[in-house]
C-alpha atoms as a PDB file:
ATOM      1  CA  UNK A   1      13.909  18.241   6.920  1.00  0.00           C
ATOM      2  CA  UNK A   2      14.526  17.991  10.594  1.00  0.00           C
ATOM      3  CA  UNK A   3      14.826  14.647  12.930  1.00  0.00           C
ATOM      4  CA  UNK A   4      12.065  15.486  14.300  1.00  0.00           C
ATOM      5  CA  UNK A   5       9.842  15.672  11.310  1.00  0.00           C
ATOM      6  CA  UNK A   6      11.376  12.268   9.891  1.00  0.00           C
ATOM      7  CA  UNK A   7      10.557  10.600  12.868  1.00  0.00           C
ATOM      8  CA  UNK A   8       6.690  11.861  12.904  1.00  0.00           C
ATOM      9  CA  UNK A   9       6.518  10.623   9.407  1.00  0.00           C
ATOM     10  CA  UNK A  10       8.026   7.392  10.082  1.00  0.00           C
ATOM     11  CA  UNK A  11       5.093   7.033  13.119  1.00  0.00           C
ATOM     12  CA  UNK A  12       2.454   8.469  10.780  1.00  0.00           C
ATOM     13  CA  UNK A  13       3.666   5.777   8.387  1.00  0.00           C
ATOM     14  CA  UNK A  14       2.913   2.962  10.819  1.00  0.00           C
ATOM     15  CA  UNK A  15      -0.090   4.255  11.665  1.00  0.00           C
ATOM     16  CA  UNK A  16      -1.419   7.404  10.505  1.00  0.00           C
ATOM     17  CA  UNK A  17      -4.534   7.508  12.789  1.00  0.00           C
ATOM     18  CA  UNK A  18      -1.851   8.623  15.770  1.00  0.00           C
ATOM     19  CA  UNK A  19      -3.035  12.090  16.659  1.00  0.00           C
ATOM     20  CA  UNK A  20      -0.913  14.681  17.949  1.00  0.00           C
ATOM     21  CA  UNK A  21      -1.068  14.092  21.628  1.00  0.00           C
ATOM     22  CA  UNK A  22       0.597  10.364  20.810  1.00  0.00           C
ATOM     23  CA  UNK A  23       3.009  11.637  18.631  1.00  0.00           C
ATOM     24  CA  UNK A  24       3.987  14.282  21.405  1.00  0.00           C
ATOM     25  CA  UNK A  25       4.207  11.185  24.227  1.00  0.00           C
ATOM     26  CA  UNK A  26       6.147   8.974  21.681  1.00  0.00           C
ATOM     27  CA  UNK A  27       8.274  11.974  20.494  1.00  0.00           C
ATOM     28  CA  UNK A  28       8.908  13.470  23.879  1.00  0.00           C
ATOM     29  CA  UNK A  29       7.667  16.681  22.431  1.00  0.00           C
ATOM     30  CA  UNK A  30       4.965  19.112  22.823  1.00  0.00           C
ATOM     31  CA  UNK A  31       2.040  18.820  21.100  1.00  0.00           C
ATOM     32  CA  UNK A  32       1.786  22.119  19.416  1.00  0.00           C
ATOM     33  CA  UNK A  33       5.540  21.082  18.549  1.00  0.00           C
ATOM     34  CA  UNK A  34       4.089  17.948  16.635  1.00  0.00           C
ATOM     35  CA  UNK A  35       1.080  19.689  15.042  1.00  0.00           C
ATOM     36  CA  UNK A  36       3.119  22.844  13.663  1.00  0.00           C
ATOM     37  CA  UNK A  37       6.195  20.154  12.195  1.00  0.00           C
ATOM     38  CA  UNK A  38       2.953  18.054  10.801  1.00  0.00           C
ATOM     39  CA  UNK A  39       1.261  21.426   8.948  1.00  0.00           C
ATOM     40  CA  UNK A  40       4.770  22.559   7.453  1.00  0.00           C
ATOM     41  CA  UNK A  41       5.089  19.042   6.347  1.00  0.00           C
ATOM     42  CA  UNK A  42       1.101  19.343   5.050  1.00  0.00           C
ATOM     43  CA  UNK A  43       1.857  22.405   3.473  1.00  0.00           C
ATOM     44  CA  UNK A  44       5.055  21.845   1.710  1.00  0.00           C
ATOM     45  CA  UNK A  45       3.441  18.464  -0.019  1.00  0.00           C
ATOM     46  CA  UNK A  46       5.664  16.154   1.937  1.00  0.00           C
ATOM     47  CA  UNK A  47       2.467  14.667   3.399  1.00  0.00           C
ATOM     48  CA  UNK A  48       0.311  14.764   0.491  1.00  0.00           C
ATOM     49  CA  UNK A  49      -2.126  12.225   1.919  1.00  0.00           C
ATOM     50  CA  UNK A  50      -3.384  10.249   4.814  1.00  0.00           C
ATOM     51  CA  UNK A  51      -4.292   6.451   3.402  1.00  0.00           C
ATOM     52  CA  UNK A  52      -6.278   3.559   4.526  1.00  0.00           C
ATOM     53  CA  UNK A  53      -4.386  -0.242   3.547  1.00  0.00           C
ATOM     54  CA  UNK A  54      -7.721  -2.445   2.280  1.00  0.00           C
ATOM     55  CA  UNK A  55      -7.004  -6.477   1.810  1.00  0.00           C
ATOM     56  CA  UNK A  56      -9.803  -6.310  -0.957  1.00  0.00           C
ATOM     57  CA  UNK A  57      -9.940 -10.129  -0.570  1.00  0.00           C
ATOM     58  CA  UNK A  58     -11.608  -9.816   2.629  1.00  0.00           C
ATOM     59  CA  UNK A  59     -14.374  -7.590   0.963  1.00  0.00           C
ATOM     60  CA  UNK A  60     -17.552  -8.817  -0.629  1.00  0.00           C
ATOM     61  CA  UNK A  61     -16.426  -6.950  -3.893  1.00  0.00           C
ATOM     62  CA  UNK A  62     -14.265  -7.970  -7.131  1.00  0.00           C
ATOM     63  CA  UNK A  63     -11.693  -5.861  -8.032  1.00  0.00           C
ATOM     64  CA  UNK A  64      -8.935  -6.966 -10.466  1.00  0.00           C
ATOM     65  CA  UNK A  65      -5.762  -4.943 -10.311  1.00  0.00           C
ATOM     66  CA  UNK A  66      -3.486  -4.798 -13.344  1.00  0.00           C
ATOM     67  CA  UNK A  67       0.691  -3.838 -13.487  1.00  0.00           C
ATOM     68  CA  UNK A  68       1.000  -2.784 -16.990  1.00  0.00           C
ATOM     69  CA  UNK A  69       4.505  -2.530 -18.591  1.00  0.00           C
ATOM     70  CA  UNK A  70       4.516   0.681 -21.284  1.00  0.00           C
ATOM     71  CA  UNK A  71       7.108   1.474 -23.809  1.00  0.00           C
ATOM     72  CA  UNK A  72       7.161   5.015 -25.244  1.00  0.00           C
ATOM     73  CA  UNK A  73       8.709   7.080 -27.150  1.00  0.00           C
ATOM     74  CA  UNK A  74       9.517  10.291 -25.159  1.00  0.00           C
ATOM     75  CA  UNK A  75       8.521  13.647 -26.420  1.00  0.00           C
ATOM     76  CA  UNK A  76      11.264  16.287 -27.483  1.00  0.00           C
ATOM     77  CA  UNK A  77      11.471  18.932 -24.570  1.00  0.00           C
ATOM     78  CA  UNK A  78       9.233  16.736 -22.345  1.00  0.00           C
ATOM     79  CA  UNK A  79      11.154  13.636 -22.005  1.00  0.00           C
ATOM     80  CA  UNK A  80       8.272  11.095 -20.487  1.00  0.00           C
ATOM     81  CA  UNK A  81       6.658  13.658 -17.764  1.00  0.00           C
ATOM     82  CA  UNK A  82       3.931  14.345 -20.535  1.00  0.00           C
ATOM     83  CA  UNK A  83       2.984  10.914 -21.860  1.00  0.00           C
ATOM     84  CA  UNK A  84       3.233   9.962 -18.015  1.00  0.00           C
ATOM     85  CA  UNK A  85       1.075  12.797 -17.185  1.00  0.00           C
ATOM     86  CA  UNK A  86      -1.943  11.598 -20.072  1.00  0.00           C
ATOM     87  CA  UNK A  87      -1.574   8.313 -18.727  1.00  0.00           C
ATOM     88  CA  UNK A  88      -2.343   9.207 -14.815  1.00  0.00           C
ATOM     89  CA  UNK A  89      -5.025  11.540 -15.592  1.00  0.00           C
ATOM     90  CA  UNK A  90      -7.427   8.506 -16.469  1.00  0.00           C
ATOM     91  CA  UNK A  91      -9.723   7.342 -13.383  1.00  0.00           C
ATOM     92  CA  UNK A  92      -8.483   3.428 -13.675  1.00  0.00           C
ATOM     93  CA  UNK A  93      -5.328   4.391 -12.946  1.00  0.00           C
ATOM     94  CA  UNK A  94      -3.699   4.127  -9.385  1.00  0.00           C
ATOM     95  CA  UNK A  95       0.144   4.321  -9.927  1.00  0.00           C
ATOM     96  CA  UNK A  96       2.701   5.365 -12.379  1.00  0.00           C
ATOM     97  CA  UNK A  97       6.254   5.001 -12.028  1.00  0.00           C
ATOM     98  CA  UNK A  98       9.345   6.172 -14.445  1.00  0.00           C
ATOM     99  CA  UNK A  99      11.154   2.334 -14.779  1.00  0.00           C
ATOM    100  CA  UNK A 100      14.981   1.822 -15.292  1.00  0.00           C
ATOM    101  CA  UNK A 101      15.286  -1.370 -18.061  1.00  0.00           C
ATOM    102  CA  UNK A 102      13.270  -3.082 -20.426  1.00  0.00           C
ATOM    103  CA  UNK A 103      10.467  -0.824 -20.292  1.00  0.00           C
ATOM    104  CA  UNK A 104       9.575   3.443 -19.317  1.00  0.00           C
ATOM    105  CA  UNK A 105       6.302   3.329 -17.030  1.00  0.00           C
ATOM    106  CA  UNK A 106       4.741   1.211 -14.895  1.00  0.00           C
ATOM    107  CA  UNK A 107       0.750   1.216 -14.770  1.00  0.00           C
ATOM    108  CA  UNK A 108      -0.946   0.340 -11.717  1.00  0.00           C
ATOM    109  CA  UNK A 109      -4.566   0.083 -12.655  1.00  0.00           C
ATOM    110  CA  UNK A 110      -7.796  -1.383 -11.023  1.00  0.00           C
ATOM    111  CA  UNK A 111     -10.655  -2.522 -12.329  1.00  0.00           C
ATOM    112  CA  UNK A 112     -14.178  -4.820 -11.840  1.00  0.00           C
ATOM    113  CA  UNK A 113     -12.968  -6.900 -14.702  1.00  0.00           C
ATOM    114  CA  UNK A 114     -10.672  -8.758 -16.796  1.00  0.00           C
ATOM    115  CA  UNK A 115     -12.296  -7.472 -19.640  1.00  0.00           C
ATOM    116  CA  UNK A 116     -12.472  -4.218 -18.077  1.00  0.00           C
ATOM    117  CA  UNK A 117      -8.935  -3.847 -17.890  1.00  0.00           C
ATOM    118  CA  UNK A 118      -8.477  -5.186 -21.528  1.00  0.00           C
ATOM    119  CA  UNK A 119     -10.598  -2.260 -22.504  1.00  0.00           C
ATOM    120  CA  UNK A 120      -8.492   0.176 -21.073  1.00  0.00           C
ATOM    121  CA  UNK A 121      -5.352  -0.996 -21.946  1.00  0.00           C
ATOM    122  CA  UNK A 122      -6.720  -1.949 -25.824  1.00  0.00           C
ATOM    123  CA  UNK A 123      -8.966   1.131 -26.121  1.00  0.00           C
ATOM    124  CA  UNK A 124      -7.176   3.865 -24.046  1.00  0.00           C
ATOM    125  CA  UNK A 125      -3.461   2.860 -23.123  1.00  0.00           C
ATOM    126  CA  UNK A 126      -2.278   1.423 -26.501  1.00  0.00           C
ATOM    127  CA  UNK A 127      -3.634   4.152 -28.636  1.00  0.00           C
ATOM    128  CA  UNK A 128      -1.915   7.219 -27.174  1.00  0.00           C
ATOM    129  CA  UNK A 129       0.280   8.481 -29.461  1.00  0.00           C
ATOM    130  CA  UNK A 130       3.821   7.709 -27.967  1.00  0.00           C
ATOM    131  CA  UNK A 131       3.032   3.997 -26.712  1.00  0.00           C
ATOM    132  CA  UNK A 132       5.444   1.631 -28.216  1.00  0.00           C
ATOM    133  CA  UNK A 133       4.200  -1.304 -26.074  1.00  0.00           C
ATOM    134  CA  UNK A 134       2.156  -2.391 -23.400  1.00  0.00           C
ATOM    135  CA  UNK A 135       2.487  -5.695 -21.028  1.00  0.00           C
ATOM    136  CA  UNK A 136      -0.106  -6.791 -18.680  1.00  0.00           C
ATOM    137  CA  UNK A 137       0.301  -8.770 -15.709  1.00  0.00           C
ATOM    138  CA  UNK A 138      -2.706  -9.648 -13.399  1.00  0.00           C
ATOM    139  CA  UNK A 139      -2.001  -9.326  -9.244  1.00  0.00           C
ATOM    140  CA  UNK A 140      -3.925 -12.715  -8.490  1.00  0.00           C
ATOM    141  CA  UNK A 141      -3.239 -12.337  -4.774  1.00  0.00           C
ATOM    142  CA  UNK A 142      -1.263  -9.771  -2.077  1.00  0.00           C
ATOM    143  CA  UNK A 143       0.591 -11.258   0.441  1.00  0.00           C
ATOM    144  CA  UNK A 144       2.355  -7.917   1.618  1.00  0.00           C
ATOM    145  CA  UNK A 145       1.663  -4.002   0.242  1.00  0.00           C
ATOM    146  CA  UNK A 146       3.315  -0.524   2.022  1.00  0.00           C
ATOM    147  CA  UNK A 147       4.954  -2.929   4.679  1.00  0.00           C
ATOM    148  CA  UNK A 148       1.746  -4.746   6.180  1.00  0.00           C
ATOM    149  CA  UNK A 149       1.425  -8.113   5.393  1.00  0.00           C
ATOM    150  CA  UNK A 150      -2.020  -9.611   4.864  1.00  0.00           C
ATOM    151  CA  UNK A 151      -1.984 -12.676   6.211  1.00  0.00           C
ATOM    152  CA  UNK A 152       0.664 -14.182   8.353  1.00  0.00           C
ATOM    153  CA  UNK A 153       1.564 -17.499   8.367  1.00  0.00           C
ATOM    154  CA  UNK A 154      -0.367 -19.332  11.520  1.00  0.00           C
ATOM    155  CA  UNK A 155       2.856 -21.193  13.559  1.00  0.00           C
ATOM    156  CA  UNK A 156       3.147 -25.116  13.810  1.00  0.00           C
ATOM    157  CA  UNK A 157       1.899 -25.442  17.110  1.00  0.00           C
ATOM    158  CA  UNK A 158       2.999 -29.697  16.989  1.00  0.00           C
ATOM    159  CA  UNK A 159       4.941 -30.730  19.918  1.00  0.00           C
ATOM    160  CA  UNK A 160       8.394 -30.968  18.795  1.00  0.00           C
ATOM    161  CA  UNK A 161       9.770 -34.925  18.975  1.00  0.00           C
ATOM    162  CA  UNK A 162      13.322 -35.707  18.503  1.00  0.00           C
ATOM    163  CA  UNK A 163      14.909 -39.427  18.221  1.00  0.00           C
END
């Protein structure tokens, strides 16, 4: 990975609607320098994706999101890439992360419901084979997600008055 590169992904980061011709004034670059570092990148599954942040609580639409704790057992010659693999393959599912400590995975799911996500997590997560354990937590509001917060705190605008 070049300097070069990590600094266009660091930009695109920020603010991946920059196009090529900002990158190259930002970068002090050409552009064709920008777009052929951004298509190796593309094409080597560095950048796998281009992503829009949503605050969901500014939308006319419930969503409930869900961090499930999992304990498994891992599978001889496998270790946890297979049970992890069953588990991201449902729809529901937005995350899944190998965990260091009390537990193995960690579940991001999203769903219209409470009771929606108790019907995956009773119906579908618990009953594969290898899950030891599951713990749900609800996210009941996001203050801050991939660096952006939400909504900043509005400044005390009093006059200041000292004895």
């Amino acid at each position: 990975m070049t300097e070069l590169q990590l600094r266009i992904l660091e930009l695109l980061k920020e603010d991946s609607r920059r196009d090529a011709a900002l990158l190259a004034t930002m970068l002090d670059e050409s552009e064709e320098t920008i777009r052929a570092a951004i298509r190796e990148m593309e094409d080597n599954n560095v950048i796998v994706k281009y992503a829009t942040v949503v605050n969901w609580s500014k939308v006319d639409q419930e969503k409930v999101t869900a961090l499930i704790e999992v304990q498994i057992t891992p599978e001889r010659g496998h270790g946890f890439d297979a049970i992890a693999e069953r588990i991201y393959l449902y729809p529901e599912v937005k995350s899944v992360y190998l965990m260091s400590g009390a537990y193995d995975l960690q579940v991001e799911i999203e769903g219209k419901s409470l009771r929606e996500i108790a019907s995956f997590v009773s119906n579908k997560l618990s009953t594969l084979e290898r899950v030891l354990s599951t713990k749900t937590f609800f996210i009941l509001k996001k203050y801050k997600q991939d660096g952006i917060i939400f909504e900043g705190r509005e400044g005390d605008h009093r006059m200041v008055v000292s004895p």
